[in-house]
N, C-alpha and C. Protein backbone atom coordinates (compact mmCIF):
# COMPACT_ATOMS: atom_id res chain seq x y z
N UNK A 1 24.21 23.67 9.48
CA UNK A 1 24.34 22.54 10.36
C UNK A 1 24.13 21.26 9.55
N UNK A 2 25.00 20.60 9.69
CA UNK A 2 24.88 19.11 8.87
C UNK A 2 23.73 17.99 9.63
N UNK A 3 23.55 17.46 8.70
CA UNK A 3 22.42 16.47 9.52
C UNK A 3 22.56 14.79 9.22
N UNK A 4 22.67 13.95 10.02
CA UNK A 4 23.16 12.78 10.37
C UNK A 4 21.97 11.86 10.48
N UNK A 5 21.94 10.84 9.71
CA UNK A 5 20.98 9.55 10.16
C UNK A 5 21.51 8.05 10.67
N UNK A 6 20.73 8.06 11.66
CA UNK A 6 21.47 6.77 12.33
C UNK A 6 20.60 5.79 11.92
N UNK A 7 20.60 4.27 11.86
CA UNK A 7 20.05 3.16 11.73
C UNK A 7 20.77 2.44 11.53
N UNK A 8 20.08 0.95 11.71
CA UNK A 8 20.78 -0.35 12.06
C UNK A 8 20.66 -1.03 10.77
N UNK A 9 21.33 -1.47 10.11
CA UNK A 9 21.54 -2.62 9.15
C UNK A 9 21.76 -3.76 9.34
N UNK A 10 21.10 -5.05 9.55
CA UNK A 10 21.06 -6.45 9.62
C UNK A 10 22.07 -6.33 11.21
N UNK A 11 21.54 -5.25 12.09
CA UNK A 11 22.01 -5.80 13.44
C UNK A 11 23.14 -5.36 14.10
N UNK A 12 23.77 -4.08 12.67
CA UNK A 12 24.83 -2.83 12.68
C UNK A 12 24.34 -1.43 12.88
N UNK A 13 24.66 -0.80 13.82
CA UNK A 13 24.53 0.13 14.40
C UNK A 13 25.37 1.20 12.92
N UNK A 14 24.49 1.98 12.15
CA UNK A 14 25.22 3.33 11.72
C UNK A 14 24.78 4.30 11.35
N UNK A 15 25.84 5.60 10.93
CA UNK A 15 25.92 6.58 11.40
C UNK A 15 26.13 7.45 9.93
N UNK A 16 25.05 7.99 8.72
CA UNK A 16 25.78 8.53 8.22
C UNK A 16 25.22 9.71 7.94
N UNK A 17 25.81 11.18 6.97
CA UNK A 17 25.52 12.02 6.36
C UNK A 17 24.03 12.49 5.77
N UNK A 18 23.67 13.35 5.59
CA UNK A 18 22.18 13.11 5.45
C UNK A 18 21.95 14.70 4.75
N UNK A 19 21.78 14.76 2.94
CA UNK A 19 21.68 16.46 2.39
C UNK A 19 20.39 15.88 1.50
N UNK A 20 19.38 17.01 1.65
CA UNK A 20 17.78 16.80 0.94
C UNK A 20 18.42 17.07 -0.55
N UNK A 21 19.74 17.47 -0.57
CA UNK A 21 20.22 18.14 -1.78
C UNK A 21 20.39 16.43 -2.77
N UNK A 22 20.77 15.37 -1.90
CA UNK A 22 21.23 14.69 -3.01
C UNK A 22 19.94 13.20 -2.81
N UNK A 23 19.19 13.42 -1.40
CA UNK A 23 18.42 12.10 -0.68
C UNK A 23 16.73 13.60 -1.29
N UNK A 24 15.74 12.34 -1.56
CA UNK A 24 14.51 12.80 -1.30
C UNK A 24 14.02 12.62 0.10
N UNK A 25 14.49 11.49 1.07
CA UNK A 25 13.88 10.90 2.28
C UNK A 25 15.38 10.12 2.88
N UNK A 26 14.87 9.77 4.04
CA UNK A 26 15.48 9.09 5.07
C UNK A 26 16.01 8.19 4.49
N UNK A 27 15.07 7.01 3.97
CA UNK A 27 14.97 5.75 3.60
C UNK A 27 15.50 5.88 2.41
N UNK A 28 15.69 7.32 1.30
CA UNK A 28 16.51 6.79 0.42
C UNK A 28 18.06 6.66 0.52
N UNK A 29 18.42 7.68 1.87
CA UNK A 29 20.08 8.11 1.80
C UNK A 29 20.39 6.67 2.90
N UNK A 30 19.46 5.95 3.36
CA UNK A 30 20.33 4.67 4.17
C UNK A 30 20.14 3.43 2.98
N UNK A 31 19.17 3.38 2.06
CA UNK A 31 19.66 3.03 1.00
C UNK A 31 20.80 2.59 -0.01
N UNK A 32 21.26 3.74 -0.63
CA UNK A 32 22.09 4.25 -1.05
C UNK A 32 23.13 3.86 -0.40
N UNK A 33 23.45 4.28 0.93
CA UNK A 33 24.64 4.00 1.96
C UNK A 33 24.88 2.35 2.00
N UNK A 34 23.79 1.74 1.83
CA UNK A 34 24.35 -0.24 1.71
C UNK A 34 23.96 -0.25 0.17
N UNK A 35 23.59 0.52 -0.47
CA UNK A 35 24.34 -0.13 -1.97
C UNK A 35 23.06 -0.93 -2.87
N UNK A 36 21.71 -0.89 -1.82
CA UNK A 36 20.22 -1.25 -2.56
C UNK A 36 19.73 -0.53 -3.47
N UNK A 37 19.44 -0.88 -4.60
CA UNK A 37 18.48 -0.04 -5.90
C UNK A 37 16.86 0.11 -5.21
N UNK A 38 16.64 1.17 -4.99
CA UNK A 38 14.91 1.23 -4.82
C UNK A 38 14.21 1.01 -5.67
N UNK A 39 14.57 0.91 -6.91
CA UNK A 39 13.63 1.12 -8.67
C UNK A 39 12.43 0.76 -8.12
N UNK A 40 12.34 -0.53 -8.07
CA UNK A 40 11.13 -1.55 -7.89
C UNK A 40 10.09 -0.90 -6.75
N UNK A 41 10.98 -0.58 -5.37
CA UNK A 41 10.01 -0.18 -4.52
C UNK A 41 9.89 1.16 -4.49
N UNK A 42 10.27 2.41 -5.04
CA UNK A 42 9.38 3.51 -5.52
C UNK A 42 8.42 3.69 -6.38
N UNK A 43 8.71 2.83 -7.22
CA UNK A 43 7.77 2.05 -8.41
C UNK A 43 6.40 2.12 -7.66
N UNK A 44 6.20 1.30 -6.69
CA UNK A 44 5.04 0.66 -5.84
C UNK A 44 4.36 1.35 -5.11
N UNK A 45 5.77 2.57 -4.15
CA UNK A 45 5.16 3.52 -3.42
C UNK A 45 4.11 4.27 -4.42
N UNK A 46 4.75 4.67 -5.62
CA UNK A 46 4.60 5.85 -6.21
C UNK A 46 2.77 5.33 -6.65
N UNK A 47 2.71 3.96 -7.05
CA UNK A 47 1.25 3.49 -7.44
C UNK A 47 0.10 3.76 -6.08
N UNK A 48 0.78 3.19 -4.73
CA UNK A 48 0.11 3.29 -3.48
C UNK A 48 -0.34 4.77 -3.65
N UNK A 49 0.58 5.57 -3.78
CA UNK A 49 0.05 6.82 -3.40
C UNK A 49 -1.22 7.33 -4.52
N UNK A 50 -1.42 6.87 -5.41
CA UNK A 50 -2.48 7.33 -6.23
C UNK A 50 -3.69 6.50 -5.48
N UNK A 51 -3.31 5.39 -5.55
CA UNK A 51 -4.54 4.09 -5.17
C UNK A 51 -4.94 4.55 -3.54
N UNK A 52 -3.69 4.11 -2.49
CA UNK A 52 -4.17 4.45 -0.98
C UNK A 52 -4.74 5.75 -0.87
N UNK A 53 -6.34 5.46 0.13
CA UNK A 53 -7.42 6.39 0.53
C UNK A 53 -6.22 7.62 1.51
N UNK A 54 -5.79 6.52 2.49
CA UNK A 54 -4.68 7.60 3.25
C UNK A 54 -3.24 7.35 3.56
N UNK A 55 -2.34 8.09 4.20
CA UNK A 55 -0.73 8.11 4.13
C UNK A 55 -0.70 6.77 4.66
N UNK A 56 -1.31 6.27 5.62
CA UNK A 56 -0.70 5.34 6.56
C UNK A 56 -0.29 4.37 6.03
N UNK A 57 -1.08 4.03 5.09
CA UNK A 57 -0.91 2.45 3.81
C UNK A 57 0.19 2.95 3.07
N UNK A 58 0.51 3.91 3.02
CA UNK A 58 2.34 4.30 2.43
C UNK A 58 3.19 4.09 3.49
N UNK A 59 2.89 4.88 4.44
CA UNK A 59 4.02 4.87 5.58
C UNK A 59 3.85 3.44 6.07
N UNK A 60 3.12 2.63 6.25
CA UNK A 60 3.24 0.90 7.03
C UNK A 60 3.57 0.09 5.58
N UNK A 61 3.62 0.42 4.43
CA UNK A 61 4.47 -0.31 3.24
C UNK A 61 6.04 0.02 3.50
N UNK A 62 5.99 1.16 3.46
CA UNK A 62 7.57 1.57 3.35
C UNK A 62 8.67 1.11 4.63
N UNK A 63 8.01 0.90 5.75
CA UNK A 63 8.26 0.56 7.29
C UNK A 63 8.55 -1.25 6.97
N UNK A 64 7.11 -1.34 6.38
CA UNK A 64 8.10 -3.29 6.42
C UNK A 64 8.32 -3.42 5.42
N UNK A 65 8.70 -2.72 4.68
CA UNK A 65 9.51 -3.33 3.35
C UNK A 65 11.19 -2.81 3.51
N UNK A 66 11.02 -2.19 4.46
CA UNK A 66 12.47 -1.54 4.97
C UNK A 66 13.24 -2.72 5.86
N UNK A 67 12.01 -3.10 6.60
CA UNK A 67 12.02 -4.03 7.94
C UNK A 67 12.71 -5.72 7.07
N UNK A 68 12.19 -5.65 5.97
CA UNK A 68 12.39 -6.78 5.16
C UNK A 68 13.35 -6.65 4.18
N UNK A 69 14.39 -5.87 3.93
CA UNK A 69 15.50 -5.16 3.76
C UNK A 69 16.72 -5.54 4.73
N UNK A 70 15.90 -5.64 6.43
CA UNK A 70 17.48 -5.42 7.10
C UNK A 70 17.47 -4.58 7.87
N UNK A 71 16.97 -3.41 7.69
CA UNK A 71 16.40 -1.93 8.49
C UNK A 71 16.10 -1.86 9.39
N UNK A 72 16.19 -0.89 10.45
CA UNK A 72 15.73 -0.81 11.79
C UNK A 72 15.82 0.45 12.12
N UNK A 73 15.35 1.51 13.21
CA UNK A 73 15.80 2.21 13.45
C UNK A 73 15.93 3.38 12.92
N UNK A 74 15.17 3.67 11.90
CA UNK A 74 16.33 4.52 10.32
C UNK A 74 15.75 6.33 11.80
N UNK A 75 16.69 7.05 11.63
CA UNK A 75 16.17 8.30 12.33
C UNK A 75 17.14 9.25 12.16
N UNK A 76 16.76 11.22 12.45
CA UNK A 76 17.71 11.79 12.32
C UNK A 76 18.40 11.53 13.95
N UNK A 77 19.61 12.15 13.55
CA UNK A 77 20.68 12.12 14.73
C UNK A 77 20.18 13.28 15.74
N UNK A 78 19.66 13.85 16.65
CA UNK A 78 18.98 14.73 17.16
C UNK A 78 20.74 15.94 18.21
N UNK A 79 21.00 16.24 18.09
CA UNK A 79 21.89 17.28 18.92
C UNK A 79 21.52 17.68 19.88
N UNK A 80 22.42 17.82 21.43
CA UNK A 80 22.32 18.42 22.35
C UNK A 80 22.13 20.34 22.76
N UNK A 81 21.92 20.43 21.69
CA UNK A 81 22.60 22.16 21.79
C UNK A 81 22.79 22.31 23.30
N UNK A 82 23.98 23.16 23.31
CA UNK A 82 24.60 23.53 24.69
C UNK A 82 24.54 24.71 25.08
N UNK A 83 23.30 25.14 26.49
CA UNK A 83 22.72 26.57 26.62
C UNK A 83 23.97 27.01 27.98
């Protein structure tokens, strides 16, 4: 089953492709999809995560630095399965 991430870009609704084969995370394959280099901000995560006591100071960096990007929204596409 293929898996799809939706999110908004500067106020655009989209829709794309989503394989752990070629993305580590969410936030890198909507990335990628507008054409942003992360260098700098994995760089930062990657320091947080040694330094921050817990996840949350990763996960609320990565959230507004996404937010300050353009980002909104970033999520998988969830399916109806039909019983």
């Amino acid at each position: 089953m293929a898996r799809q991430v939706s999110y908004s870009f500067k106020g655009k609704k989209k829709v794309i492709a989503f394989s752990y084969d070629r993305f580590h995370d969410l936030f890198e394959a909507v990335a990628a999809a507008e054409g942003i280099d992360l260098t700098a901000f994995l760089a930062m995560e990657k320091q947080l995560l040694q330094t921050a006591k817990d996840k949350a100071a990763v996960k609320n960096y990565r959230l507004q630095t996404f937010s300050k990007m353009g980002f909104a929204d970033i999520a998988f596409v969830r399916e109806n399965p039909e019983t």
